[in-house]
Protein backbone atom coordinates (compact mmCIF):
# COMPACT_ATOMS: atom_id res chain seq x y z
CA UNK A 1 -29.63 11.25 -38.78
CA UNK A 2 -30.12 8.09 -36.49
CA UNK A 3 -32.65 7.55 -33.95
CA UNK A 4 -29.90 7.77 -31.30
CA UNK A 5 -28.93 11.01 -32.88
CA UNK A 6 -32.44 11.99 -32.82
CA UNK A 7 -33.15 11.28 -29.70
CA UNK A 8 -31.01 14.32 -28.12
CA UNK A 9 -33.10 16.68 -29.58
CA UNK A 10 -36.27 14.89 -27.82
CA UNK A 11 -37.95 15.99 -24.98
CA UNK A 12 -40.96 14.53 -22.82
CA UNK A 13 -44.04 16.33 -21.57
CA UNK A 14 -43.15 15.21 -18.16
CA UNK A 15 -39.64 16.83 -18.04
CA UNK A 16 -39.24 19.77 -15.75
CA UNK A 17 -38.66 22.67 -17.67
CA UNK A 18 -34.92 22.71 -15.51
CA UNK A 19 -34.33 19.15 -17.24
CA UNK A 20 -35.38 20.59 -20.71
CA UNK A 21 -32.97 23.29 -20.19
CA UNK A 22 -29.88 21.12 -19.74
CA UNK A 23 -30.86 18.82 -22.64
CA UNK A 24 -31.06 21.86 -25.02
CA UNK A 25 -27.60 23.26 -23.34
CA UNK A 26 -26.18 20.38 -24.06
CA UNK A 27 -27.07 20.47 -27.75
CA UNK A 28 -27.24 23.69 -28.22
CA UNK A 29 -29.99 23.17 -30.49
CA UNK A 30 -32.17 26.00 -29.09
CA UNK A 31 -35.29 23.40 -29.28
CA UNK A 32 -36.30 20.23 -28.03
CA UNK A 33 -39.00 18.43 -29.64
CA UNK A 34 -41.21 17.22 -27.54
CA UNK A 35 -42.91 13.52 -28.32
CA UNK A 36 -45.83 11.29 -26.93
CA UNK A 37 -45.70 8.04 -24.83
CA UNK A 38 -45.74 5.76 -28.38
CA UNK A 39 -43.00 8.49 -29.94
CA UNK A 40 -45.62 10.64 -32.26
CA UNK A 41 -44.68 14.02 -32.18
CA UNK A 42 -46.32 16.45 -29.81
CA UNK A 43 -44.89 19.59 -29.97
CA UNK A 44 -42.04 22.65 -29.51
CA UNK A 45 -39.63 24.06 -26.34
CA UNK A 46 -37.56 26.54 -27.02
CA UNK A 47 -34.84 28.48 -24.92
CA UNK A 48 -36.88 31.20 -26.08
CA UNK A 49 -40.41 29.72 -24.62
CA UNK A 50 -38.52 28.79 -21.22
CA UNK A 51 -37.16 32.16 -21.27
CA UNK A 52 -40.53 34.06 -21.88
CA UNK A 53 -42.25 31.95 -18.55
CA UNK A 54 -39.58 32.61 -16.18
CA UNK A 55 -39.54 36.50 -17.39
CA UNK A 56 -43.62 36.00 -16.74
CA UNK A 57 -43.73 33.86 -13.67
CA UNK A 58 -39.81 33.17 -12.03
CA UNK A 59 -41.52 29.83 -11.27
CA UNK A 60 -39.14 26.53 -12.46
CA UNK A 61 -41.56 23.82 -10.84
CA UNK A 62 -43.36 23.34 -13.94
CA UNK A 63 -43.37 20.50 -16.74
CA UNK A 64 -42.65 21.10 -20.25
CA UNK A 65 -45.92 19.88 -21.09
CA UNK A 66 -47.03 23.67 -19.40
CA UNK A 67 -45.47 25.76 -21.88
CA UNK A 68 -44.41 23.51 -24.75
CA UNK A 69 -46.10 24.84 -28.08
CA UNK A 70 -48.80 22.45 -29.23
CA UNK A 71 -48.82 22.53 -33.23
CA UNK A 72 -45.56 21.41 -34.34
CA UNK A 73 -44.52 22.10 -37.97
CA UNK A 74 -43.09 19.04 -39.74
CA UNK A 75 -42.98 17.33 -43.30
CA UNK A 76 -43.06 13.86 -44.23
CA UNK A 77 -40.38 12.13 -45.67
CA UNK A 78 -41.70 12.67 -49.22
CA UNK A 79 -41.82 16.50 -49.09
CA UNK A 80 -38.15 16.63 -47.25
CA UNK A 81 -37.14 18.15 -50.26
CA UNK A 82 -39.21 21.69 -49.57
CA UNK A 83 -37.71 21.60 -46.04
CA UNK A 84 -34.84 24.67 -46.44
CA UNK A 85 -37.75 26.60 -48.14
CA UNK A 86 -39.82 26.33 -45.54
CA UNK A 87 -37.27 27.02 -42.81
CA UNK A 88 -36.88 30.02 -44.41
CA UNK A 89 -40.92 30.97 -44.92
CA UNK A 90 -41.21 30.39 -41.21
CA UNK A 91 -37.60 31.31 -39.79
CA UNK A 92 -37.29 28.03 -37.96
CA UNK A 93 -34.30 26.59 -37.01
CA UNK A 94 -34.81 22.96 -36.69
CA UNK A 95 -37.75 20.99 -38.57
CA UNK A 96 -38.53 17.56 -37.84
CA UNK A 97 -39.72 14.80 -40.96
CA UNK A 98 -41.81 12.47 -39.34
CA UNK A 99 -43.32 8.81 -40.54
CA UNK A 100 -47.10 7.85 -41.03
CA UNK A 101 -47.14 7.08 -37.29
CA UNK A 102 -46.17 11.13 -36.38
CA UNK A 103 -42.77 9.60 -34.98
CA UNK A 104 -39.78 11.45 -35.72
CA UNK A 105 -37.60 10.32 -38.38
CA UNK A 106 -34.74 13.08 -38.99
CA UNK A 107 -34.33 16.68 -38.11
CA UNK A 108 -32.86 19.04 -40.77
CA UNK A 109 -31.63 22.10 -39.31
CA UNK A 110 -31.31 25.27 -40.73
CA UNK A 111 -27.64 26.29 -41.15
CA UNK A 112 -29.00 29.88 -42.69
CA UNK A 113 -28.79 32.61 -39.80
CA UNK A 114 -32.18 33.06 -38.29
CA UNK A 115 -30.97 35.14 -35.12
CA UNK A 116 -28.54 37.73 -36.28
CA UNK A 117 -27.05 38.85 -33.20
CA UNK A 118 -26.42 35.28 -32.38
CA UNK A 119 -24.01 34.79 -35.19
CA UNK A 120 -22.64 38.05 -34.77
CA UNK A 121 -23.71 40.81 -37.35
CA UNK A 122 -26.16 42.90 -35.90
CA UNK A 123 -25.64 46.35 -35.10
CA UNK A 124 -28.50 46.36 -32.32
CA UNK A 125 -26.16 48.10 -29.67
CA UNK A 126 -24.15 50.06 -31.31
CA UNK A 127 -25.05 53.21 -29.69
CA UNK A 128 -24.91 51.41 -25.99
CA UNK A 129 -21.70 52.56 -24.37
CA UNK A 130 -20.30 49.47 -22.16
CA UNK A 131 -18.73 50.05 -18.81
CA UNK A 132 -16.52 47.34 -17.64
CA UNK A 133 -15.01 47.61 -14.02
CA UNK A 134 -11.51 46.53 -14.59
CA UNK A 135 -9.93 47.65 -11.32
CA UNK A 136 -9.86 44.82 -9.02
CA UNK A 137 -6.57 43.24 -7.37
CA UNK A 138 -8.20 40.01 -8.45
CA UNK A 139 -7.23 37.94 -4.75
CA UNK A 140 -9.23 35.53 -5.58
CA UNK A 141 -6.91 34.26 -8.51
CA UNK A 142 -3.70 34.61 -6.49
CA UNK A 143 -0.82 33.78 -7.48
CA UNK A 144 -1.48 34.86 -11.05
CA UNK A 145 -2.53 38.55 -10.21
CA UNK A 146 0.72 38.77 -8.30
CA UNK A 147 1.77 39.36 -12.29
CA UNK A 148 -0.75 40.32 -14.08
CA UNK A 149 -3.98 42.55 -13.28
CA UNK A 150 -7.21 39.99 -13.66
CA UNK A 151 -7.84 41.65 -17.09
CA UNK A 152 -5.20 40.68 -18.60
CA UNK A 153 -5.13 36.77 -17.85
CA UNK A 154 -5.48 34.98 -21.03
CA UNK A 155 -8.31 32.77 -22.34
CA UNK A 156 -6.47 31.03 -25.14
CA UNK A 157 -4.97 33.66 -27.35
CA UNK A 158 -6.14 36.83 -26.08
CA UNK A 159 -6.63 38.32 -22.64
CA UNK A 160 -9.81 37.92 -20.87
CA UNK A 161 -10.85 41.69 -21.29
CA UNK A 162 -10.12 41.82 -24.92
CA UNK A 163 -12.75 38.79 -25.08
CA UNK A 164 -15.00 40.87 -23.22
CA UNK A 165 -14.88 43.87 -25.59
CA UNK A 166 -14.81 41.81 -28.97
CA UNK A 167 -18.20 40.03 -27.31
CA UNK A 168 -19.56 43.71 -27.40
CA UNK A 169 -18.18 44.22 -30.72
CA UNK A 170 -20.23 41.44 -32.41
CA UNK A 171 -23.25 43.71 -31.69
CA UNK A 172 -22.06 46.96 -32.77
CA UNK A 173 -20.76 48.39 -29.11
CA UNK A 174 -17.98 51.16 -30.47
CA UNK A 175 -17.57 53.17 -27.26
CA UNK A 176 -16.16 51.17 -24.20
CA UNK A 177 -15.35 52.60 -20.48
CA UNK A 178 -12.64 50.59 -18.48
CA UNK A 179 -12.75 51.69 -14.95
CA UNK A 180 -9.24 51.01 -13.57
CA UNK A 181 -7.05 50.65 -10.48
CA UNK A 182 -4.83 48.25 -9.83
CA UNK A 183 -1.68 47.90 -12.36
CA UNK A 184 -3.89 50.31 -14.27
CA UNK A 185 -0.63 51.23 -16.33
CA UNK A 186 -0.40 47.85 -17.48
CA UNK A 187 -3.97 47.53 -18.91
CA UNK A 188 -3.63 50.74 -20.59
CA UNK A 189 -0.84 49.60 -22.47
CA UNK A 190 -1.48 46.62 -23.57
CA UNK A 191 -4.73 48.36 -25.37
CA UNK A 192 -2.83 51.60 -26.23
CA UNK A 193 -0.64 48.98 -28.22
CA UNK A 194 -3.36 46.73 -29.67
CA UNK A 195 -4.69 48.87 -32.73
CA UNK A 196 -8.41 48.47 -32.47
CA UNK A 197 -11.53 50.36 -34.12
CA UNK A 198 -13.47 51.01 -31.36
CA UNK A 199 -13.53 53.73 -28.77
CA UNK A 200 -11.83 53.34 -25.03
CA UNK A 201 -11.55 55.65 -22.57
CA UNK A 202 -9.84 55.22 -18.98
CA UNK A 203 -11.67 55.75 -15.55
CA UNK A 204 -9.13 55.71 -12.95
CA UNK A 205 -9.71 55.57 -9.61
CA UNK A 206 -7.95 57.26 -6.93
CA UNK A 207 -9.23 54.35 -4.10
CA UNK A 208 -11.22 51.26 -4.54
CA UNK A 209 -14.67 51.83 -4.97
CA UNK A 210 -16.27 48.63 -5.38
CA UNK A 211 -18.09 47.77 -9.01
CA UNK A 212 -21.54 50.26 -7.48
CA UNK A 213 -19.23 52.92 -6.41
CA UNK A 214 -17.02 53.49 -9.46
CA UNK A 215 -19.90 53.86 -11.76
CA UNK A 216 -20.21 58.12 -9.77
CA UNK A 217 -16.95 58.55 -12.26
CA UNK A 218 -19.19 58.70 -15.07
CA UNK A 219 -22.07 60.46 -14.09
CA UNK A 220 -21.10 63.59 -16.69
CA UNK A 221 -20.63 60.40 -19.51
CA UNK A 222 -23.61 58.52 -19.61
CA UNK A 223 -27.01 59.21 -20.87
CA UNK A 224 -29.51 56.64 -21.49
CA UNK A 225 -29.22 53.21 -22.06
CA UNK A 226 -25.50 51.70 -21.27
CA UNK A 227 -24.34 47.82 -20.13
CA UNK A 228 -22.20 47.35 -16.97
CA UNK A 229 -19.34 44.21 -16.45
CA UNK A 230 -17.41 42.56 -14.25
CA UNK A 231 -14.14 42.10 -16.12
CA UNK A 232 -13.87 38.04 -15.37
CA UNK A 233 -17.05 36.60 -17.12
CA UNK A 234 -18.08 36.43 -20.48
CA UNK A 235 -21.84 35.79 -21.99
CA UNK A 236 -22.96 33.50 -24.63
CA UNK A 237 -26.37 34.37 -25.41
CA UNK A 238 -27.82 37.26 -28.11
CA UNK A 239 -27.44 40.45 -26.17
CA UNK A 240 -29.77 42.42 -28.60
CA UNK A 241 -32.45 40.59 -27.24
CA UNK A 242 -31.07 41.41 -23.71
CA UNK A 243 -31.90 45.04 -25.09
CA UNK A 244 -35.17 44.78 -26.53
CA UNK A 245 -36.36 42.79 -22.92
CA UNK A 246 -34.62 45.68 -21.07
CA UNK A 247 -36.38 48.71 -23.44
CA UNK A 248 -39.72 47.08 -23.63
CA UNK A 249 -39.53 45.50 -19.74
CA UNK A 250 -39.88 49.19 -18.54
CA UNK A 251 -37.01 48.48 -15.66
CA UNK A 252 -34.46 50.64 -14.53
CA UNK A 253 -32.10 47.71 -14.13
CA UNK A 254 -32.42 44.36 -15.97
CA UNK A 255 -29.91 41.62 -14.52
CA UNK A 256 -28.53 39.05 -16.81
CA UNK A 257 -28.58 35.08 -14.67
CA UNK A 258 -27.80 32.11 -15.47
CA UNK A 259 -29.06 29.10 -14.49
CA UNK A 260 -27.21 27.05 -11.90
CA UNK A 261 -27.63 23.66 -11.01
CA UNK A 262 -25.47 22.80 -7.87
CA UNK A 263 -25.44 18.90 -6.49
CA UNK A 264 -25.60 18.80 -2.63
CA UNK A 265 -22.78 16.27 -1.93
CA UNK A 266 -24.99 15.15 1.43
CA UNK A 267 -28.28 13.64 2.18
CA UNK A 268 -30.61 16.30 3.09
CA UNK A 269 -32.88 15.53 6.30
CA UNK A 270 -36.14 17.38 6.75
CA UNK A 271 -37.10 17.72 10.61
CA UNK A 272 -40.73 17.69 12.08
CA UNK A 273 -41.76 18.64 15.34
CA UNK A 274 -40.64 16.93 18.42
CA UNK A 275 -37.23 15.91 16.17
CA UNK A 276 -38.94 13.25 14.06
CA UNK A 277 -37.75 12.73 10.25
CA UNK A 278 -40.24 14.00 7.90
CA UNK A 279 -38.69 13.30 4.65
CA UNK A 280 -34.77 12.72 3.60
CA UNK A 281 -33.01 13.47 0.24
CA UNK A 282 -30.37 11.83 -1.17
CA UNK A 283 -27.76 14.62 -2.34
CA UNK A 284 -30.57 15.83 -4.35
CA UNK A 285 -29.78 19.27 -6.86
CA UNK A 286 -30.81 22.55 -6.05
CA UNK A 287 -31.74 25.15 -9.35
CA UNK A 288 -31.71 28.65 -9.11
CA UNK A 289 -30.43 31.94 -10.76
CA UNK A 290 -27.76 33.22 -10.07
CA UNK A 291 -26.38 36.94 -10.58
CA UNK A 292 -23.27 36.75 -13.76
CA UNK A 293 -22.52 40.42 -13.38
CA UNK A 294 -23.70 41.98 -16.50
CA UNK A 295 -26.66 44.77 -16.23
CA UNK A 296 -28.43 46.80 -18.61
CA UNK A 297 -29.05 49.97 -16.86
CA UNK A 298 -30.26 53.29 -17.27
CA UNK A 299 -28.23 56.43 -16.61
CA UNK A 300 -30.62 58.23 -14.55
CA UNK A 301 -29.61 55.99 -11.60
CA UNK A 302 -26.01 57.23 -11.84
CA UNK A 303 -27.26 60.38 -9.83
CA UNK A 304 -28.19 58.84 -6.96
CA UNK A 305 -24.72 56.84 -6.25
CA UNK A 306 -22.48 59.37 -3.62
CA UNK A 307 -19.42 59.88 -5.06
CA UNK A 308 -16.47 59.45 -3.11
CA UNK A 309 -17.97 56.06 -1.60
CA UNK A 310 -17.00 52.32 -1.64
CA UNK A 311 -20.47 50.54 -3.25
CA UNK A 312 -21.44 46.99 -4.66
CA UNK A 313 -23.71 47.76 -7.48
CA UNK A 314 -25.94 44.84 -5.43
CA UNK A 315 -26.17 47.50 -2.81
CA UNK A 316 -27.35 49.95 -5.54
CA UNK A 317 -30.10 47.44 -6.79
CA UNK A 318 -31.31 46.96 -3.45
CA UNK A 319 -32.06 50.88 -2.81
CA UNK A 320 -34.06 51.24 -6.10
CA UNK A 321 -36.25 48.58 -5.36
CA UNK A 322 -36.81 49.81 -1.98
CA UNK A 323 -37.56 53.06 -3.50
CA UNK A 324 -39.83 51.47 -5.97
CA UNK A 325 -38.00 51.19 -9.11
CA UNK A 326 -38.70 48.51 -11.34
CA UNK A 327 -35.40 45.82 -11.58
CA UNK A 328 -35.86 42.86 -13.33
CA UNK A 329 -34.07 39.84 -14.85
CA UNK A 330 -33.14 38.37 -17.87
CA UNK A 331 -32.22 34.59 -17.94
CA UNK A 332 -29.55 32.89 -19.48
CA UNK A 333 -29.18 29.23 -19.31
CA UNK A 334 -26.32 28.03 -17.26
CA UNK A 335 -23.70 26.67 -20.09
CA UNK A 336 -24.15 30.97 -22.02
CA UNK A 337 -22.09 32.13 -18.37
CA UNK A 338 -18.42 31.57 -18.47
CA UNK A 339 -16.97 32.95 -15.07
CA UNK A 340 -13.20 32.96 -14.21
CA UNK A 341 -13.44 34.69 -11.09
CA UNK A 342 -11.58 31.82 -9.25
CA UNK A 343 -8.89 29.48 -10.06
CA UNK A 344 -10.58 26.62 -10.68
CA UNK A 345 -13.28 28.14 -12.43
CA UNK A 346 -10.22 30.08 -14.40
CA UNK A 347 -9.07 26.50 -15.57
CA UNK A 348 -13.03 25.66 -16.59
CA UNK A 349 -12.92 28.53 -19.32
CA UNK A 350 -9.73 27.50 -20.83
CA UNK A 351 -11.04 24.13 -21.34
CA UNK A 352 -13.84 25.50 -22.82
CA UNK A 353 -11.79 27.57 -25.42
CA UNK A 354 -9.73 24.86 -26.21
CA UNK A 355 -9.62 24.59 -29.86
CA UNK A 356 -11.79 27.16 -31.08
């Protein structure tokens, strides 16, 4: 490995930790090493650490130089050959070899499967039912829902819902609910037809009830732990992990966002009193989270939705945390959300599938 091809796994102790997470999304590494002002090796970021501070804190406006672990492990050139062993000893996935000097050389990473659910053998949900709300007329991707119900656009080869459901399957989800409405007859048959191994069984609603209010259709199906979806996005991330934040988190509700970096396309003018200029931004870019539309959630909330009642599951998070429940979020970076809930964002996921 070059030093140019080094270089994208490097990181800086001044970075923001919004900067680090685009350079690691871009790799999709999972790490950036972080080096010194002369090159020597300083330390670690993982998505992991970034992950753990905004669960602690919510707060972006840090440096990686904040969280960054401090004592790196590495090898020099002339032990390179114990590097896979020690991967393994310490379940790393990356490991730097580094010069007299501390400065990074090469980085050897592990192609051994350190997260599980990651690569798509672990069984960590398989007793989590998923609900998907498949019942939408889909305007927003007009003309093709003129043809075809939303769940049945294709990504590729296969239909956006069967994506959604094999994502599930990866982790050991058997039993699936697809709450239906529009060309309901359609969906059902293309599944009736597909021969699969895993369980689905049809909600159908007799009038729109929005993806809060569909969820009273089940409140005689659910007990503990399940995962709610919008039937347009898909997530790259581990969701066993997802699990283990919601069980251990304590929350009725843990949202899954993603990261979203959106370029103002103006300069931005900041007014004092008395209309003077205070400060002005060139079309500067604004971070934040964003909801994807993927919950864990437990059951126990199903008994307060009215049945019978058109609700946005975002009204339904609102009234537990005005009654004091405890929602929280999980965060994803923003490249692990792939949304095709509008045309052009429809023509973004194909891209993205291209080829694999």
């Amino acid at each position: 490995m070059n030093n140019k091809e080094t270089e994208k796994y490097v990181g800086y102790p001044q970075m923001t930790i919004v900067e680090a997470m685009r350079k690691i999304d871009i790799t999709g590494s999972g790490i950036l090493f972080i080096v010194g002002e002369y090159g020597q090796l300083m330390g670690t970021l993982t998505d992991g650490d970034i992950r753990r501070w905004l669960i602690k804190t919510g707060d972006l406006n840090i440096t990686v130089s904040d969280i960054m672990q401090n004592n790196p492990f590495f090898l020099s050139d002339v032990d390179r050959a114990h590097a896979l062993e020690k991967m393994i000893e310490k379940r790393l996935r990356a490991l730097p070899i580094v010069n007299e000097q501390r400065q990074i050389t090469d980085i050897i990473f592990n192609t051994y499967n350190v997260n599980e659910g990651i690569c798509g053998i672990s069984h960590a949900l398989k007793n989590v039912p998923v609900v998907i709300m498949a019942g939408g007329k889909g305007t927003r991707l007009l003309p093709y829902t003129h043809v075809l119900p939303k769940p049945l656009i294709p990504i590729g080869d296969k239909p956006i819902l069967e994506m959604i459901i094999d994502q599930f399957c990866k982790y050991g989800c058997e039993k699936f609910f697809l709450i239906l409405n529009y060309k309901k007859n359609m969906i059902k048959a293309y599944f009736n037809e597909l021969g699969h191994d895993y369980q689905i069984e049809y909600i159908e609603e007799k009038e729109p009830l929005g993806t809060g209010g569909g969820l009273s259709l089940l409140k005689d199906k659910l007990r503990g732990t399940f995962i709610l979806s919008n039937c347009d996005i898909l997530i790259r991330d581990d969701f066993s992990s997802m699990l283990d934040f919601h069980k251990n988190s304590g929350n009725k509700i843990s949202m899954i966002c993603s990261l979203k970096n959106f370029k103002i396309p103006y300069g931005i003018v900041h007014m004092g009193p008395h209309g003077a200029v205070e400060s002005m931004e060139e079309k500067p870019t604004v971070s934040f989270f964003t909801n994807t539309g993927v919950y864990f959630i437990e059951s126990e909330i199903l008994e307060e939705i009215p049945n019978d009642t058109f609700m946005g599951f975002p009204e339904i998070i609102d009234r537990h945390r005005k009654h004091g429940n405890q929602v929280g979020v999980y965060p994803i970076s923003e490249s692990a959300w792939l949304d095709m809930g509008q045309a052009e964002e429809l023509e973004k996921m194909k891209k993205n599938f291209e080829g694999i």
